[in-house]
C-alpha atoms as a PDB file:
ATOM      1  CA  UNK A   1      -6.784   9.547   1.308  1.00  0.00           C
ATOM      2  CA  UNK A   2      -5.489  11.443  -1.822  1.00  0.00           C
ATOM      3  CA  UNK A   3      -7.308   9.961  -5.331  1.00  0.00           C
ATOM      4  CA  UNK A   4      -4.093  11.598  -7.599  1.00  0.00           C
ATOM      5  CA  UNK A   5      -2.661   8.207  -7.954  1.00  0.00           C
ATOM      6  CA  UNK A   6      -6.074   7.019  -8.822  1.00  0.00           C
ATOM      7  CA  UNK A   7      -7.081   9.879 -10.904  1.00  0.00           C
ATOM      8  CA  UNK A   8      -3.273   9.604 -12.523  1.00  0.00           C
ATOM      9  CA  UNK A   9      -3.763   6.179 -13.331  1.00  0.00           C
ATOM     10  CA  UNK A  10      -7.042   6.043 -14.833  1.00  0.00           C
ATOM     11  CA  UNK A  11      -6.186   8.824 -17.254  1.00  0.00           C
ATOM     12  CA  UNK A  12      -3.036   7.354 -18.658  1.00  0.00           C
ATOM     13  CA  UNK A  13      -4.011   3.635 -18.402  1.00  0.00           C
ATOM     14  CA  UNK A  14      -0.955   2.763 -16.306  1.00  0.00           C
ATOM     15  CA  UNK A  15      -1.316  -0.131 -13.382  1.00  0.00           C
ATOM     16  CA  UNK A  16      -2.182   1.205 -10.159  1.00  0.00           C
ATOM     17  CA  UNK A  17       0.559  -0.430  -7.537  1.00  0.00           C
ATOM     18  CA  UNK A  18       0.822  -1.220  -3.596  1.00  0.00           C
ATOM     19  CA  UNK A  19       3.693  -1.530  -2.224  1.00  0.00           C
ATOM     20  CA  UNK A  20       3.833  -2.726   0.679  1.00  0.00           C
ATOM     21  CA  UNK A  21       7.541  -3.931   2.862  1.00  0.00           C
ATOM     22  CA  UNK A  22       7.882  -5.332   6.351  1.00  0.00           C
ATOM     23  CA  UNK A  23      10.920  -6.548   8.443  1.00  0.00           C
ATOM     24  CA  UNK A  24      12.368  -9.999   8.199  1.00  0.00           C
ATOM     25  CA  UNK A  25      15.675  -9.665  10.212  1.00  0.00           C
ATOM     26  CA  UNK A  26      18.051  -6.706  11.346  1.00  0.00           C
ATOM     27  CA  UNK A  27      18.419  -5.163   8.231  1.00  0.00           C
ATOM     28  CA  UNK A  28      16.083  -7.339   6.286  1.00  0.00           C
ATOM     29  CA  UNK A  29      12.956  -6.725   4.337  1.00  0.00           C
ATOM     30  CA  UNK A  30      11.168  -8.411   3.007  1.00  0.00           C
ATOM     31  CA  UNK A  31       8.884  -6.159  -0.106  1.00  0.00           C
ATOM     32  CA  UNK A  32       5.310  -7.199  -1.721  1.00  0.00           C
ATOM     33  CA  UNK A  33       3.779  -4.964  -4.804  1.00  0.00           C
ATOM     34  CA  UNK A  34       1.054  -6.304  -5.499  1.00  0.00           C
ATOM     35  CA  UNK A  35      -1.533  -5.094  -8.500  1.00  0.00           C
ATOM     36  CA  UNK A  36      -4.603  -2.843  -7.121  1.00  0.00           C
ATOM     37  CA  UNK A  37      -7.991  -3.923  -9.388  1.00  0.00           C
ATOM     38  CA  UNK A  38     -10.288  -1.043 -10.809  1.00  0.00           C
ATOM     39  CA  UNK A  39     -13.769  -1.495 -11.963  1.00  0.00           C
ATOM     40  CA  UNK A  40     -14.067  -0.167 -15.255  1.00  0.00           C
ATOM     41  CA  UNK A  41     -17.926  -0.272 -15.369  1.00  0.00           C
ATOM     42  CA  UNK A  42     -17.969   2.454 -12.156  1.00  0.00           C
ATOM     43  CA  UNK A  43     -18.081   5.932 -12.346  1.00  0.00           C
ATOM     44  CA  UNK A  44     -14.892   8.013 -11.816  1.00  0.00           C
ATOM     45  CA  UNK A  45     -15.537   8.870  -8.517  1.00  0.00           C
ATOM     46  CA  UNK A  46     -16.860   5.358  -7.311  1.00  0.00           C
ATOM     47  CA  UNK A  47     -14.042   3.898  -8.529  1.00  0.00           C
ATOM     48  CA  UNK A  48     -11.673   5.818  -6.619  1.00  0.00           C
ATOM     49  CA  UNK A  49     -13.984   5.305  -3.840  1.00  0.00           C
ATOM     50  CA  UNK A  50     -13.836   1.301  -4.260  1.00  0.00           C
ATOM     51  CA  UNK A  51      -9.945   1.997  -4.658  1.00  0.00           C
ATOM     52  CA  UNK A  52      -9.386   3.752  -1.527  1.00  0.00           C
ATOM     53  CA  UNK A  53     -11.559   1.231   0.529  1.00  0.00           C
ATOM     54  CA  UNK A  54      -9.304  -1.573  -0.699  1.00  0.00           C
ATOM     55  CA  UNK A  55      -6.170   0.413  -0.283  1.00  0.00           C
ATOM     56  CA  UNK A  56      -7.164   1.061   3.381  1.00  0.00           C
ATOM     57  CA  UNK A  57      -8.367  -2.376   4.093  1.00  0.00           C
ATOM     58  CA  UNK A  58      -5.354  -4.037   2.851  1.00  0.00           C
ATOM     59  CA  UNK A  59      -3.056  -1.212   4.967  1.00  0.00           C
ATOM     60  CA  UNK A  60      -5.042  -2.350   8.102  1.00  0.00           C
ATOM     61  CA  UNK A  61      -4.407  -6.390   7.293  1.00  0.00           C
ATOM     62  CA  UNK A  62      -0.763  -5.053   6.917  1.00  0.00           C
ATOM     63  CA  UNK A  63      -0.694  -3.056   9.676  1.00  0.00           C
ATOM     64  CA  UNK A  64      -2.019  -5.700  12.338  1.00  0.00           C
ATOM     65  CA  UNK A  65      -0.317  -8.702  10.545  1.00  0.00           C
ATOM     66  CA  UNK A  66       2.968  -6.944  11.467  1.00  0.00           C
ATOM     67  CA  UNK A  67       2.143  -4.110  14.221  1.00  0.00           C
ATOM     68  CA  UNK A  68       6.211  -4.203  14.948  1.00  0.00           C
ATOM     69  CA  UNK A  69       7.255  -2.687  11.693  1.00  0.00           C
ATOM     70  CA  UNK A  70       4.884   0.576  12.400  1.00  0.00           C
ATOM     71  CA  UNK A  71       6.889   1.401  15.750  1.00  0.00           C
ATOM     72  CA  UNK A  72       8.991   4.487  15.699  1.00  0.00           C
ATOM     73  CA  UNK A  73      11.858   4.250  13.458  1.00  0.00           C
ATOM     74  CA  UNK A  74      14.177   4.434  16.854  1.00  0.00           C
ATOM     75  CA  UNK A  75      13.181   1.481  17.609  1.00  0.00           C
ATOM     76  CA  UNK A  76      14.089  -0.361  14.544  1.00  0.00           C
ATOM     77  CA  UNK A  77      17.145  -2.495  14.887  1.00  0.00           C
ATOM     78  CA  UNK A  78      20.202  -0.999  12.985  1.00  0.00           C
ATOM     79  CA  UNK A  79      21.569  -3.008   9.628  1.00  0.00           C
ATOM     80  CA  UNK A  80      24.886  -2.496  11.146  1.00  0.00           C
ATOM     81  CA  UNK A  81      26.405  -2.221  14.490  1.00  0.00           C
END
């Protein structure tokens, strides 16, 4: 995983984001940003550590809550016929 959004963040004291988007209908999505929490006490590195094990453990909840949105985009069904 890259740290730049980490590193990016930290220096300029902006929120770190997920965004994360799944399908609701043909053409529908439904989109979820959600805050990502950083422990100020850590060290720079162990923070980014902590943030990349969160980021990947909420992409895997994602992932296998809705394993249908992470098929190949051909088989996605169109927004218009």
């Amino acid at each position: 995983f890259a740290s730049g959004a980490c590193s990016l963040a930290r220096s300029t004291g902006a929120a770190l984001l997920m965004v994360q988007s799944h399908r609701v209908a043909p053409g529908a999505y439904r989109v979820v940003i959600e805050p990502v929490a950083t422990d100020q006490g850590l060290s720079p590195l162990a923070r980014e550590k902590a943030v990349i094990a969160d980021l990947a453990a909420r992409l895997d909840a994602w992932v296998r809550a809705h394993p249908a949105d992470w098929e190949r985009w051909s088989t996605i069904d169109p927004a218009i016929d």
